[in-house]
Protein backbone atom coordinates (compact mmCIF):
# COMPACT_ATOMS: atom_id res chain seq x y z
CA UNK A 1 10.49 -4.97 -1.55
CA UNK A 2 11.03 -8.71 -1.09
CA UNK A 3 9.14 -10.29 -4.02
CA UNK A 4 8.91 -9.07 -7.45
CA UNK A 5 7.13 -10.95 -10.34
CA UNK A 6 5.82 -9.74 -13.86
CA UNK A 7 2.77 -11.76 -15.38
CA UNK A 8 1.66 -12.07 -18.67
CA UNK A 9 -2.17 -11.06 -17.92
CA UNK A 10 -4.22 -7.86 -18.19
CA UNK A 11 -6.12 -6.14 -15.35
CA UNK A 12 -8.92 -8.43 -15.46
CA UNK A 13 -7.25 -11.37 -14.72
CA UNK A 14 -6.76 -10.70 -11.19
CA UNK A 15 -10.67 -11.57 -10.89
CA UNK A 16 -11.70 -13.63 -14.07
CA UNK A 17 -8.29 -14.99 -15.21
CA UNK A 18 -7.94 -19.03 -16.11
CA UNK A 19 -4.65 -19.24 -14.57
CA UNK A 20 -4.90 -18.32 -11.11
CA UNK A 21 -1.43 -19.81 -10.29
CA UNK A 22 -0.31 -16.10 -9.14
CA UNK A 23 -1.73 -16.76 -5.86
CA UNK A 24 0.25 -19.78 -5.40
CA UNK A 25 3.29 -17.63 -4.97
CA UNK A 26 1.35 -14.88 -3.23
CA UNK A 27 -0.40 -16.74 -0.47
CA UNK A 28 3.50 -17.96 -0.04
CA UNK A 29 4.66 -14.25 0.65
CA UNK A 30 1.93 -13.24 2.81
CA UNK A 31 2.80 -16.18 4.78
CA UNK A 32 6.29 -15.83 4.86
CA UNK A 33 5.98 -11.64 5.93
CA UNK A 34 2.93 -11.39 7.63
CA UNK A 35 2.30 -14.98 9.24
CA UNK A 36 -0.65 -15.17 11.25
CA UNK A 37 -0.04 -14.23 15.00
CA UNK A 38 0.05 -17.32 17.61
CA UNK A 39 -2.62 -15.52 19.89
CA UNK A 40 -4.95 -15.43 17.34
CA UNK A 41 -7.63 -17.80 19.10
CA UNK A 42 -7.25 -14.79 22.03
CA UNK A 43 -8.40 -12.26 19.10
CA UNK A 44 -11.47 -14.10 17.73
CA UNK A 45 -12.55 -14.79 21.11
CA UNK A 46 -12.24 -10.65 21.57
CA UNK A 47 -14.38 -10.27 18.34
CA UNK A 48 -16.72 -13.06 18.94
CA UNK A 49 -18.05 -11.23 22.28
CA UNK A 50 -20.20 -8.71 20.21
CA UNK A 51 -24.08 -10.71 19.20
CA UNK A 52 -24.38 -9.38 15.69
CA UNK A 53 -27.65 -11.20 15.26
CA UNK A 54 -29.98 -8.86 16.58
CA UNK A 55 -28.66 -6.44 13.78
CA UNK A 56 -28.92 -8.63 11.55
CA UNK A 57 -32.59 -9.69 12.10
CA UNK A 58 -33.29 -6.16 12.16
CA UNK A 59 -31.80 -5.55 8.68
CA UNK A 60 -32.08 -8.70 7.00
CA UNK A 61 -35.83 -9.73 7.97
CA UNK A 62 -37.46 -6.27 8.58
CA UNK A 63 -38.61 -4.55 5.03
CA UNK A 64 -39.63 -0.77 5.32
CA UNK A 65 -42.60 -0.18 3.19
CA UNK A 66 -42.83 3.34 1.53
């Protein structure tokens, strides 16, 4: 483990809560322990290869009448 922290908040607050400071602190530990890689412009341009809009015309623009 390499951060612990107790809130004062119930489940909900996680999604719906007025004080969001939490992430503060938790976009700091992600950063810290899982920074994001230097080659990542080499791994979008990977993922960007595949044309996703045919698929999406197809699903988003087509309705199938019953």
């Amino acid at each position: 483990m390499v951060h612990y922290e107790e809130l004062e908040a119930g489940h909900s607050t996680f999604l719906v809560g007025l004080d969001m400071r939490y992430l503060e602190s938790m976009i700091k530990v992600i950063g810290r322990y899982n920074p994001i890689p230097d080659d990542i412009e080499e791994i979008e341009k990977d993922f960007n290869q595949f044309d996703l809009d045919p698929i999406l015309d197809k699903y988003l623009n087509h309705t199938i009448l019953l």
